[in-house]
Protein backbone atom coordinates (compact mmCIF):
# COMPACT_ATOMS: atom_id res chain seq x y z
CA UNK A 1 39.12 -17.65 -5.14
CA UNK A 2 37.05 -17.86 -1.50
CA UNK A 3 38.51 -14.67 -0.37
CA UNK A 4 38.38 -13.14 -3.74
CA UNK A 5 34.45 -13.42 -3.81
CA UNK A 6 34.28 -12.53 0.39
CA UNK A 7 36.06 -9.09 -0.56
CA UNK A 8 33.21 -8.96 -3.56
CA UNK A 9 30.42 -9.74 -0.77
CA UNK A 10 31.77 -7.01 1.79
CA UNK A 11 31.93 -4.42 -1.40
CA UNK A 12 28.37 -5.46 -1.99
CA UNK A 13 27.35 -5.45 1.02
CA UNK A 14 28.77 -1.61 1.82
CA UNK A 15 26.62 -0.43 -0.98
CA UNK A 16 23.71 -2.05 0.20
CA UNK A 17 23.55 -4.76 -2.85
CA UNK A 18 22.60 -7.22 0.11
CA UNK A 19 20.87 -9.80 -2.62
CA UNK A 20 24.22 -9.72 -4.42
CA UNK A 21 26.75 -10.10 -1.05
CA UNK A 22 24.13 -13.12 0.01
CA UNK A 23 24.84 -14.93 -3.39
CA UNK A 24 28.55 -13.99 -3.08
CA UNK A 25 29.16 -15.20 0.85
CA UNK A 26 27.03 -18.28 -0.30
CA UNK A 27 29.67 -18.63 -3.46
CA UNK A 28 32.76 -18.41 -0.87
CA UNK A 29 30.84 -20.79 1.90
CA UNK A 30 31.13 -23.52 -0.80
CA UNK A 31 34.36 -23.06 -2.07
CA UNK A 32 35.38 -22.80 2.24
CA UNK A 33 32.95 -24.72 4.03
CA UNK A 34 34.51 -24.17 7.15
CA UNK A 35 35.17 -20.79 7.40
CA UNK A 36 33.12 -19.12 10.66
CA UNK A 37 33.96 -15.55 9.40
CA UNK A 38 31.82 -16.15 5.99
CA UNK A 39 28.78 -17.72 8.04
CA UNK A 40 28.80 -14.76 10.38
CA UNK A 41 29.00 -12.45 7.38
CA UNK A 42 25.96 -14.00 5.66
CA UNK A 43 24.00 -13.90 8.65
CA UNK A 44 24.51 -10.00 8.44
CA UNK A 45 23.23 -10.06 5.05
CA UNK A 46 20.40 -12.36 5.89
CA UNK A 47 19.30 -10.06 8.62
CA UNK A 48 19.36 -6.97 5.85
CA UNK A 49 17.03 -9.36 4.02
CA UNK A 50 14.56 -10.24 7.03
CA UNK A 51 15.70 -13.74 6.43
CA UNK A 52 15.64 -14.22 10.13
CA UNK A 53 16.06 -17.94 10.70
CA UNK A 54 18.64 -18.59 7.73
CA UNK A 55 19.84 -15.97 10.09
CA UNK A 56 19.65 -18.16 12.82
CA UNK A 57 21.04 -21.11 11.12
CA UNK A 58 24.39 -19.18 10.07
CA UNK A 59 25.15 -17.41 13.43
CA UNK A 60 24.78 -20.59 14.83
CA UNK A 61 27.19 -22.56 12.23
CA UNK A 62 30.04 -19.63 12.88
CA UNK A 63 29.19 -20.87 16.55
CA UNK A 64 29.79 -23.70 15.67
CA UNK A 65 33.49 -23.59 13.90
CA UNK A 66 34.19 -20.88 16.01
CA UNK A 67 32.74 -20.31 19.68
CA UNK A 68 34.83 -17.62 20.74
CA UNK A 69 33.36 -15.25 18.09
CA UNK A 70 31.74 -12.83 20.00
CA UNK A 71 30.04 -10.99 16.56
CA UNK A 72 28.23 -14.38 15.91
CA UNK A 73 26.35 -14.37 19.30
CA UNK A 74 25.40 -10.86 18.49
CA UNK A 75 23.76 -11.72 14.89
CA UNK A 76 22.52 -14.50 16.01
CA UNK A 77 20.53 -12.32 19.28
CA UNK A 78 20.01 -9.55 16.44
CA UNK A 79 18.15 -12.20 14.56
CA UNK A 80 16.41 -13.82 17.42
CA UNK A 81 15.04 -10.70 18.82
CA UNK A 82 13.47 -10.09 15.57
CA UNK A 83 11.89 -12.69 15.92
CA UNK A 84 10.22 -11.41 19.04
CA UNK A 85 12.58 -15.25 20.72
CA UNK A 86 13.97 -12.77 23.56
CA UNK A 87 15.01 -15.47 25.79
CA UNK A 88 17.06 -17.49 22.89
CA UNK A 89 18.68 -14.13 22.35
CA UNK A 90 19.27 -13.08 25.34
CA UNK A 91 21.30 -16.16 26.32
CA UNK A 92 23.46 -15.18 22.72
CA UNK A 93 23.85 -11.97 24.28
CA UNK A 94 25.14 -12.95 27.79
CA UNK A 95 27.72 -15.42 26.49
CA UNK A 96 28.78 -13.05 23.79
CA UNK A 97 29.25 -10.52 26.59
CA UNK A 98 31.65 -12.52 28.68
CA UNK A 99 33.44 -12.98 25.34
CA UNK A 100 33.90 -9.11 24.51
CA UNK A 101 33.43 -7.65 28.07
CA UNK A 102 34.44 -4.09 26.25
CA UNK A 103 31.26 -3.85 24.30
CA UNK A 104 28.52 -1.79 25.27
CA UNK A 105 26.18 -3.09 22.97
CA UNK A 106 25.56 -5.91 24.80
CA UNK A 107 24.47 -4.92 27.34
CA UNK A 108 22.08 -2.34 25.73
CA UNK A 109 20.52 -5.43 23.91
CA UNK A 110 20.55 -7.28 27.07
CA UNK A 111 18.70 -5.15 28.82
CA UNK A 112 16.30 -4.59 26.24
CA UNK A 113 15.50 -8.20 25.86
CA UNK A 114 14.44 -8.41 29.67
CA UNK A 115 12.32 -5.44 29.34
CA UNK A 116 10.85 -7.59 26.11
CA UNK A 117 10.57 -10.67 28.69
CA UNK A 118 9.25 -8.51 31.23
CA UNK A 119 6.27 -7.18 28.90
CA UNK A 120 5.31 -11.08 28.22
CA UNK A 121 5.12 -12.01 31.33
CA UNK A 122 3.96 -9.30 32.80
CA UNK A 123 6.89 -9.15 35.71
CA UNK A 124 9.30 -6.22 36.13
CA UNK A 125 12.74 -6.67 34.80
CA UNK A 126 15.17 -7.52 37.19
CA UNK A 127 18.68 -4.78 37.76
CA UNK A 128 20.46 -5.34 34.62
CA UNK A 129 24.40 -4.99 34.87
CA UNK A 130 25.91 -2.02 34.98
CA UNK A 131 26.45 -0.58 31.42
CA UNK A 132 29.84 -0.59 30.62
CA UNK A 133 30.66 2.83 28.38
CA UNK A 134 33.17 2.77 25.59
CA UNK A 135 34.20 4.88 22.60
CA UNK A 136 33.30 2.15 20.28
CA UNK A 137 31.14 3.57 17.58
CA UNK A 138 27.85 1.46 17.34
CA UNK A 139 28.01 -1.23 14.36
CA UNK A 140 25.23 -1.93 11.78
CA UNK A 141 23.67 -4.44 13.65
CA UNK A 142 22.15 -2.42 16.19
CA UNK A 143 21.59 0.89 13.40
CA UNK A 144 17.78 0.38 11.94
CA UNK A 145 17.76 -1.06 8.28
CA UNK A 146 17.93 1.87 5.64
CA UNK A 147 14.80 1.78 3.68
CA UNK A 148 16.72 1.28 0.44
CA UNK A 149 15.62 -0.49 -2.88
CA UNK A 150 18.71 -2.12 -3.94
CA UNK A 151 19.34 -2.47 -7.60
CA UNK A 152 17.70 -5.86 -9.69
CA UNK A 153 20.59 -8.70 -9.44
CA UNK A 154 20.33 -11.82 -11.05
CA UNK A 155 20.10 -14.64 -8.24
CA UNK A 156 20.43 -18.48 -8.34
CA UNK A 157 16.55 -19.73 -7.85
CA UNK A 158 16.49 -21.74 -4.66
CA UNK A 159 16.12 -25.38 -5.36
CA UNK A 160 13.45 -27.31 -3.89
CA UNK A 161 13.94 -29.02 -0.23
CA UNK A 162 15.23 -31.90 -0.35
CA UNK A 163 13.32 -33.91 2.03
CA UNK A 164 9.54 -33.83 2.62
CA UNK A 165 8.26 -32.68 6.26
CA UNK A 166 5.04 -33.16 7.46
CA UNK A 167 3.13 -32.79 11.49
CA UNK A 168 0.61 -33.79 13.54
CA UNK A 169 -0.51 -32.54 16.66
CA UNK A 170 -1.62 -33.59 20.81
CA UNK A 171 -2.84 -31.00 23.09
CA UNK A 172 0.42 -31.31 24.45
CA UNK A 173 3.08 -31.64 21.90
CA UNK A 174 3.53 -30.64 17.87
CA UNK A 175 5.20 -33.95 16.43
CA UNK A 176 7.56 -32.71 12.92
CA UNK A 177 8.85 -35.74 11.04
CA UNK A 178 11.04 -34.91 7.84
CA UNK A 179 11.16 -38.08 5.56
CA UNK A 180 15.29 -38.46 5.47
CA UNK A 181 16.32 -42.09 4.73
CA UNK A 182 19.36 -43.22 6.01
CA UNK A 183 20.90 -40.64 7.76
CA UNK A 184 23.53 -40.63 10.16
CA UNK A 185 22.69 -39.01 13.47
CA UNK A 186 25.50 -37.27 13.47
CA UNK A 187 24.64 -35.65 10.33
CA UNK A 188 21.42 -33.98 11.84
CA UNK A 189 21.35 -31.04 13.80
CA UNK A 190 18.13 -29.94 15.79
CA UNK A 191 18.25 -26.41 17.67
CA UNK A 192 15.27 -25.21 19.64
CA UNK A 193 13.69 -21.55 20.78
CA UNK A 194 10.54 -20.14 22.42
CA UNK A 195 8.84 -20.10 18.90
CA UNK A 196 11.52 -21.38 16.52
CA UNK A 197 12.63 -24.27 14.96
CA UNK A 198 16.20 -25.08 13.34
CA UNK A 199 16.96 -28.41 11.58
CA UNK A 200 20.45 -29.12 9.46
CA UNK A 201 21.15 -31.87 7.80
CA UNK A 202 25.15 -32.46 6.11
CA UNK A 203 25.06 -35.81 5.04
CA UNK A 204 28.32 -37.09 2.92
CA UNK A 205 27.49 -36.74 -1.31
CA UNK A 206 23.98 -35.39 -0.54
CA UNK A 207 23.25 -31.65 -0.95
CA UNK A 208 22.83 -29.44 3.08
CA UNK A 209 19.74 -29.67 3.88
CA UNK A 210 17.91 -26.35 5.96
CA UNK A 211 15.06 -25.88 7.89
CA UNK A 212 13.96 -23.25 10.08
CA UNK A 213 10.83 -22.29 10.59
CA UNK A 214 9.27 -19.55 12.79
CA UNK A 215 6.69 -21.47 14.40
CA UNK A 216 2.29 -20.91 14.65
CA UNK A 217 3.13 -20.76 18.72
CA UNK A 218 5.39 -21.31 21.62
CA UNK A 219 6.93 -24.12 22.82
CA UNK A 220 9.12 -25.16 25.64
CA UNK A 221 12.62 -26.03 24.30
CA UNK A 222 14.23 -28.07 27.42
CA UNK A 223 11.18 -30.40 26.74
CA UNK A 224 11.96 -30.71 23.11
CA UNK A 225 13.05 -33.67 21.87
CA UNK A 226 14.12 -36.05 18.40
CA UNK A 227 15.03 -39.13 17.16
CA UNK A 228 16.88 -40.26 14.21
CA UNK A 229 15.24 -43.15 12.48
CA UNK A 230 16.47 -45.54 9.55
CA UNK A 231 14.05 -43.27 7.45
CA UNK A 232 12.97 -40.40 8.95
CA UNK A 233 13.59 -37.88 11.92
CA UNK A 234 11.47 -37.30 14.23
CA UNK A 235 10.74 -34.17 16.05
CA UNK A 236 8.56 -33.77 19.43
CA UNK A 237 7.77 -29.79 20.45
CA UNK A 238 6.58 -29.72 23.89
CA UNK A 239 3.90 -26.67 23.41
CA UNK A 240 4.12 -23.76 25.68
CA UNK A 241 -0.07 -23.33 26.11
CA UNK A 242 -2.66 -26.31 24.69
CA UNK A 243 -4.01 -24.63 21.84
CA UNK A 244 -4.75 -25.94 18.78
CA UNK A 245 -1.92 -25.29 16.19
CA UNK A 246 -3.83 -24.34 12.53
CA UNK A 247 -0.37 -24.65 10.90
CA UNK A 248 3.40 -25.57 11.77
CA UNK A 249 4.77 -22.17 10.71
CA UNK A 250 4.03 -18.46 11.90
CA UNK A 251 1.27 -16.53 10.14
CA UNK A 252 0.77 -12.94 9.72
CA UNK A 253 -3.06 -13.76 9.35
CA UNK A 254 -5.06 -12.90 12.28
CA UNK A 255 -6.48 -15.94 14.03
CA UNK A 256 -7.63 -16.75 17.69
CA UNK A 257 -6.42 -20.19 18.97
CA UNK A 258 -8.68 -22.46 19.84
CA UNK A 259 -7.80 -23.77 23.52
CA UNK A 260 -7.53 -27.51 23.75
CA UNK A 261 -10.06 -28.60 26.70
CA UNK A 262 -7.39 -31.51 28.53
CA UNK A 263 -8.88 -34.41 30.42
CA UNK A 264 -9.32 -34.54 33.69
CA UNK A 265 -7.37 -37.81 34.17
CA UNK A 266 -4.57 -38.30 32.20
CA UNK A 267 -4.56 -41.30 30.45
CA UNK A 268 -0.86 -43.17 30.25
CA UNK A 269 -1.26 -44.30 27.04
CA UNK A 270 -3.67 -42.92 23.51
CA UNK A 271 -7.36 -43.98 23.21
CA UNK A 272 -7.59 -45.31 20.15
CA UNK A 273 -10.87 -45.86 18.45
CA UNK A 274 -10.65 -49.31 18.43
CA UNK A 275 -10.65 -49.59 22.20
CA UNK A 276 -13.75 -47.98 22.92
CA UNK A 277 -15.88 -48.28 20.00
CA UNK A 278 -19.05 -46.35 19.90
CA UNK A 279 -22.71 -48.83 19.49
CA UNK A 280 -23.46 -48.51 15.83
CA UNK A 281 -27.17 -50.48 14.98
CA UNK A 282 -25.48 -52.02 11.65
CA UNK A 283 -28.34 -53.54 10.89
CA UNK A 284 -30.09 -50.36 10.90
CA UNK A 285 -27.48 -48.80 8.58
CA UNK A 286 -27.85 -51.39 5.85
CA UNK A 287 -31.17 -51.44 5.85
CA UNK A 288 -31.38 -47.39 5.40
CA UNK A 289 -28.87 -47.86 2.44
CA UNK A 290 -30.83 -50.98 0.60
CA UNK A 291 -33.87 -48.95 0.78
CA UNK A 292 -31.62 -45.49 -0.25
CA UNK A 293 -30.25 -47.80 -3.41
CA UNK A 294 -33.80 -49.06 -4.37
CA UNK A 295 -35.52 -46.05 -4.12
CA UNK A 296 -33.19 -44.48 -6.47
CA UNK A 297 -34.21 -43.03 -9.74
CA UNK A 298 -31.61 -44.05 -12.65
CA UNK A 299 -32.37 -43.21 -16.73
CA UNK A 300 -30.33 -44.61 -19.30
CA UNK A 301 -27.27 -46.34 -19.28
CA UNK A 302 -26.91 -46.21 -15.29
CA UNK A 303 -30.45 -47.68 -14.79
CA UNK A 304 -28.69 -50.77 -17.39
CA UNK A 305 -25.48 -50.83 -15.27
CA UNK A 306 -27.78 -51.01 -12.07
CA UNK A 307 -30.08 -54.07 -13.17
CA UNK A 308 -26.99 -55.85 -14.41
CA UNK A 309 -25.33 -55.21 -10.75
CA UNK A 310 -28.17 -56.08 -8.66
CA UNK A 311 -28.30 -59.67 -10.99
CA UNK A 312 -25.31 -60.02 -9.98
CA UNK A 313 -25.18 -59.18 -6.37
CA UNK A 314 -27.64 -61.53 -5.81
CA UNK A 315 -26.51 -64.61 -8.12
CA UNK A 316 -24.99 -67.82 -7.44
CA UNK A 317 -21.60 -68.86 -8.11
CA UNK A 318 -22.19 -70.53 -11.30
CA UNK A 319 -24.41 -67.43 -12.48
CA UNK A 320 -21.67 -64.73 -11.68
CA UNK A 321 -18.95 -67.81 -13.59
CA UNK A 322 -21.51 -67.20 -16.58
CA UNK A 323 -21.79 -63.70 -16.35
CA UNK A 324 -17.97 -63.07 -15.84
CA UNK A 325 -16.91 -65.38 -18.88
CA UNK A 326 -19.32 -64.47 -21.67
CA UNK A 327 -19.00 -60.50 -20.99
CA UNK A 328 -15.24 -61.15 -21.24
CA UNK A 329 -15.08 -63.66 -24.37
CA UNK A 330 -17.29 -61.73 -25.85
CA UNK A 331 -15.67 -58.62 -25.57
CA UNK A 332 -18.71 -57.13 -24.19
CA UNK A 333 -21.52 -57.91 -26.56
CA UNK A 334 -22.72 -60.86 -24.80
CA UNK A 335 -24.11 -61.47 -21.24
CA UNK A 336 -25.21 -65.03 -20.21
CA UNK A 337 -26.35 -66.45 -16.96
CA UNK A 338 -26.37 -70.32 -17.98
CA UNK A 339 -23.20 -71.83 -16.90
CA UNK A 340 -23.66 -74.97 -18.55
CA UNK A 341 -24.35 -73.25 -21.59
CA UNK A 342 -21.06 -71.01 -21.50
CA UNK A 343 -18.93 -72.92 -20.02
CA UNK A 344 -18.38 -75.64 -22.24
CA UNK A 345 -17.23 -73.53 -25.20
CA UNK A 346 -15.92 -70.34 -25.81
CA UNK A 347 -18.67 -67.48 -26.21
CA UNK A 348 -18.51 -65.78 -29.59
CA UNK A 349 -18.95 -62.19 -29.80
CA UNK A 350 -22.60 -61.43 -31.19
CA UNK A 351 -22.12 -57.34 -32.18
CA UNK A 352 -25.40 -55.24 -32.62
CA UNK A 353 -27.75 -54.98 -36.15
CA UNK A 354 -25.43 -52.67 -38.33
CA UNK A 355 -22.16 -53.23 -36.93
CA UNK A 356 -19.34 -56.02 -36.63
CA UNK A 357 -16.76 -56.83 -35.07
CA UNK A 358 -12.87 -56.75 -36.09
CA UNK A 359 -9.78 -57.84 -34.16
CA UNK A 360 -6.86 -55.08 -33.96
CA UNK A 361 -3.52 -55.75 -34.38
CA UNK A 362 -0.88 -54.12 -31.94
């Protein structure tokens, strides 16, 4: 059945029904979990689609089950470099070149990601290696997408995520926690690039978790870091530059980054509010609001409520006792402030001229 749908997804695929060979590869993946060929397929497709880091997340599962497959390391650079993350794929490319030494394509790509590097940084590319020339006709990977419109196909609606994610920020790091309870750590896998993000989750009898955004800027991977908690995961992103992050994920929207101004002196642990509180005249502040409150113009109903509150507010305890037990005995039609009145017997409601009471039955 598996390879029955992968021949499907390659027909598909020829034709350009990319949509269709995604939802076929997908099909196979769960009927063969642990196939590296349909992974590396599907990250083909996925690139067709510009869904870069599912892109990612594939090349790097075929990796994964397979690491001699040199065609994953290319998809996976392929991906990466669309992603403008030119030293995450040029590291693919190198160790996908020592796997198929034969194939000029790497080193084409290669080279093109220093020049990339080079631009960024504004140093000259170093001497690449020597281009090794073969009569292998170039593959789709490196051909530019065909503007095509392929043909409507029913697809599967993606289901929602299955665990919520939410960040915070320090002029130094991004912190990403996804709420998982109860995970095993060796459930969870985290990857990390220049401006991406790539977090798996298989856990036994729950549904695979993905999630891999393109993030707002750059960060320095070999400072990364998680941890796997009893209920959540925890992600730290060590940011490239201290500016202020407006979102976790990459916008199109035009926006200039406001620089974090750093302290001086480092402090070894947070500031908290607590510890150096700022002199508030309290005092002051009630006063303002007493006089705010009094001076306050009310009609109606609220000018009632308002009299009844400031009786209260400034009653004794056996007032407020009085207060409390005829409004409630009453059921709201009577409002007494003699204690010894009310509290020897039970208040009976007294309705308004014109009306009376009744008692409903649930």
């Amino acid at each position: 059945m598996a390879s029955d749908l992968e021949i499907k997804a390659k027909e598909a695929f020829i034709d350009d029904h990319f949509e269709l060979a995604l939802e076929l590869y997908s099909q196979a993946i769960e009927l063969n979990p642990n196939n590296a060929e349909l992974y590396a397929d599907r990250a083909q497709a996925n690139i067709k689609l510009n869904n870069l880091p599912e892109a990612v997340a594939d090349s790097n599962k075929a990796i994964e089950l397979e690491p001699s497959m040199s065609k994953a390391y290319l998809r996976k650079a392929t991906a990466c470099m669309k992603l403008e993350e030119y030293q995450t794929a040029k590291a693919a490319l190198e160790t996908g070149a020592l796997l198929a030494p034969g194939e000029s394509r790497f080193s084409k790509l290669i080279k093109e990601c220093e020049e990339r590097i080079a631009e960024e940084t504004g140093e000259l590319p170093k001497q690449t290696v020597e281009e090794v020339t073969t009569n292998v006709e170039p593959s789709k990977e490196v051909e530019p997408a065909k503007e095509v419109e392929p043909e409507p196909v029913p697809v599967v609606a993606t289901p929602k995520p299955t665990y919520r994610h939410e960040f915070y920020q320090k002029p130094e790091e991004v912190v990403v926690t996804i709420f998982a309870k109860g995970i095993p750590r060796e459930c969870v896998s985290v990857d990390y690039g220049l401006q991406f993000l790539s977090v798996a989750i298989d856990a036994p009898g729950k549904d695979p978790y993905n999630f891999q955004p393109r993030l707002f800027g750059k960060i320095i991977p070999d400072k990364c870091r998680y941890e796997v908690m009893s209920t959540k995961i925890e992600i730290r992103l060590a940011k490239a530059e201290p500016i202020q992050w407006t979102s976790l994920e990459f916008t199109r929207e035009v926006a200039v980054p406001q620089r974090v101004n750093l302290p001086s002196v480092t402090a070894e642990r947070p500031v908290y509010p607590s510890s150096k509180p700022k002199r508030v005249d309290w005092d002051k502040l009630e006063a303002q609001v007493k006089k705010e409150e009094k001076d306050e113009k009310l009609d109606g109903d609220a000018a009632l409520n308002k009299f009844f509150r400031d009786i209260y507010q400034d009653a004794d305890e056996d007032t407020r006792r009085a207060m409390q037990k005829s409004f409630v005995e009453s059921n709201g039609t009577v409002l007494s402030t003699n204690w010894k009145e009310v509290g020897a017997k039970k208040v009976e409601g007294s309705p308004p001229d014109g009306m009376e009471m009744r008692k409903w039955e649930y």
